[in-house]
C-alpha atoms as a PDB file:
ATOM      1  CA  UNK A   1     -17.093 -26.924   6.429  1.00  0.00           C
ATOM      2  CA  UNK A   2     -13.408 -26.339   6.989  1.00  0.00           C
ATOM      3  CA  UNK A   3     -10.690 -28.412   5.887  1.00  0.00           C
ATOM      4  CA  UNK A   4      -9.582 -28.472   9.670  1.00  0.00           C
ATOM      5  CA  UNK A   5     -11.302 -32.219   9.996  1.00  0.00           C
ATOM      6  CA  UNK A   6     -10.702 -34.936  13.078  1.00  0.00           C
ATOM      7  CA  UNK A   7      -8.418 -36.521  10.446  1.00  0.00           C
ATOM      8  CA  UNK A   8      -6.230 -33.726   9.826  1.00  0.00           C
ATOM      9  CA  UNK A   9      -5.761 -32.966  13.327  1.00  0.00           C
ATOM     10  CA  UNK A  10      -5.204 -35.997  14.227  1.00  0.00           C
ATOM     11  CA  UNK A  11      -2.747 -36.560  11.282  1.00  0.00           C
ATOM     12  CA  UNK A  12      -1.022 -33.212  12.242  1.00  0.00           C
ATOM     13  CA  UNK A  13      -0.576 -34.578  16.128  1.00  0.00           C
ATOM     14  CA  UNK A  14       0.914 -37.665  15.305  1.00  0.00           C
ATOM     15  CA  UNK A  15       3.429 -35.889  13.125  1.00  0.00           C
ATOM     16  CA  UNK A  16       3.988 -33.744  15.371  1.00  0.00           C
ATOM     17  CA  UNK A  17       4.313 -35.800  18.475  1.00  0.00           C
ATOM     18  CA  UNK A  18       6.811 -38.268  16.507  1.00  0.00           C
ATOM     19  CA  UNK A  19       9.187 -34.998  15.419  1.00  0.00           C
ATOM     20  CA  UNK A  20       8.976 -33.754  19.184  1.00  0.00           C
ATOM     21  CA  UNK A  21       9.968 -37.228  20.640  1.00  0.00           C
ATOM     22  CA  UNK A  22      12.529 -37.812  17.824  1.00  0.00           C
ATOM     23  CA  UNK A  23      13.905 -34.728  18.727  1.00  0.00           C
ATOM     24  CA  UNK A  24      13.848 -35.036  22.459  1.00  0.00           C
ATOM     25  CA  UNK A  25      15.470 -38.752  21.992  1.00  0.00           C
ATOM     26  CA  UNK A  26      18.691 -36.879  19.159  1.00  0.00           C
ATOM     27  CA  UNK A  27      19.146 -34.351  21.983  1.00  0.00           C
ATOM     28  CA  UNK A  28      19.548 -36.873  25.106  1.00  0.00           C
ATOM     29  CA  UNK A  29      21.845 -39.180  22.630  1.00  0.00           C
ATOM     30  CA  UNK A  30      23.722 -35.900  21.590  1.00  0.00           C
ATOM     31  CA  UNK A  31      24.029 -34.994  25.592  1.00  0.00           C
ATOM     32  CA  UNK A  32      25.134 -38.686  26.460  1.00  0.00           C
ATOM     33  CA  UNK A  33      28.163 -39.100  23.586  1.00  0.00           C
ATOM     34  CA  UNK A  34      29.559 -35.616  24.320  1.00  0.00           C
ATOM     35  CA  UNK A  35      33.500 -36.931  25.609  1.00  0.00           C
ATOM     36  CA  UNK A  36      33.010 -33.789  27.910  1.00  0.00           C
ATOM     37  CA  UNK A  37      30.633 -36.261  29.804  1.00  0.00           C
ATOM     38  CA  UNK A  38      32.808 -39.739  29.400  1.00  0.00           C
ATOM     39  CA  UNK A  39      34.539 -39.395  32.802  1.00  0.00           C
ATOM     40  CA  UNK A  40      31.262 -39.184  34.919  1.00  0.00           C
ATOM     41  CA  UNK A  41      29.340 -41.963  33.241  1.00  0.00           C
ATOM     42  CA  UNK A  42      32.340 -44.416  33.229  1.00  0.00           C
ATOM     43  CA  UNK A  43      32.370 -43.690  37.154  1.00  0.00           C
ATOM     44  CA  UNK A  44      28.663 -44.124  37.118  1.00  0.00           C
ATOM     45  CA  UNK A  45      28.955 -47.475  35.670  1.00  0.00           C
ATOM     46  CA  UNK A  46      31.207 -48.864  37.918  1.00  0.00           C
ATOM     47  CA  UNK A  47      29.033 -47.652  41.232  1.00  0.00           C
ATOM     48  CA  UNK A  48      27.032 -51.006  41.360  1.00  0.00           C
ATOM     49  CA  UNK A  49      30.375 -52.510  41.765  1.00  0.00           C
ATOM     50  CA  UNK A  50      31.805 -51.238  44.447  1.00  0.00           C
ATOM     51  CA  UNK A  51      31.443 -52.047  47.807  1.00  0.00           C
ATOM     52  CA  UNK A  52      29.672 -50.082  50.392  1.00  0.00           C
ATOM     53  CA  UNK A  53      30.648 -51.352  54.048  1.00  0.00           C
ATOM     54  CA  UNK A  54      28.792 -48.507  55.679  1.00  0.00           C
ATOM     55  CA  UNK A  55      25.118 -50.276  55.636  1.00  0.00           C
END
């Protein structure tokens, strides 16, 4: 038999899946603390407060 068993694989996947996701998560957190970006998500925070008379 190989030593490619259910637990290996599924060893190997969870891993795997927990790198991918970590890495997916450092890139977004990377993205949103970039001071390039500070101008449009300080406007984006205020939008719920503003009023919008044209209903």
């Amino acid at each position: 038999m190989s030593g490619l068993d259910y637990e290996a694989v599924a060893a190997f996947a969870q891993q795997g899946g927990t790198l991918y996701f970590g890495l997916i998560f450092l890139g977004g957190l990377i993205y949103a603390l970039r001071p390039r970006h500070k101008a449009d998500f300080d406007r984006l925070a205020k939008l719920p407060l503003e009023d919008d008379d044209h209903v």
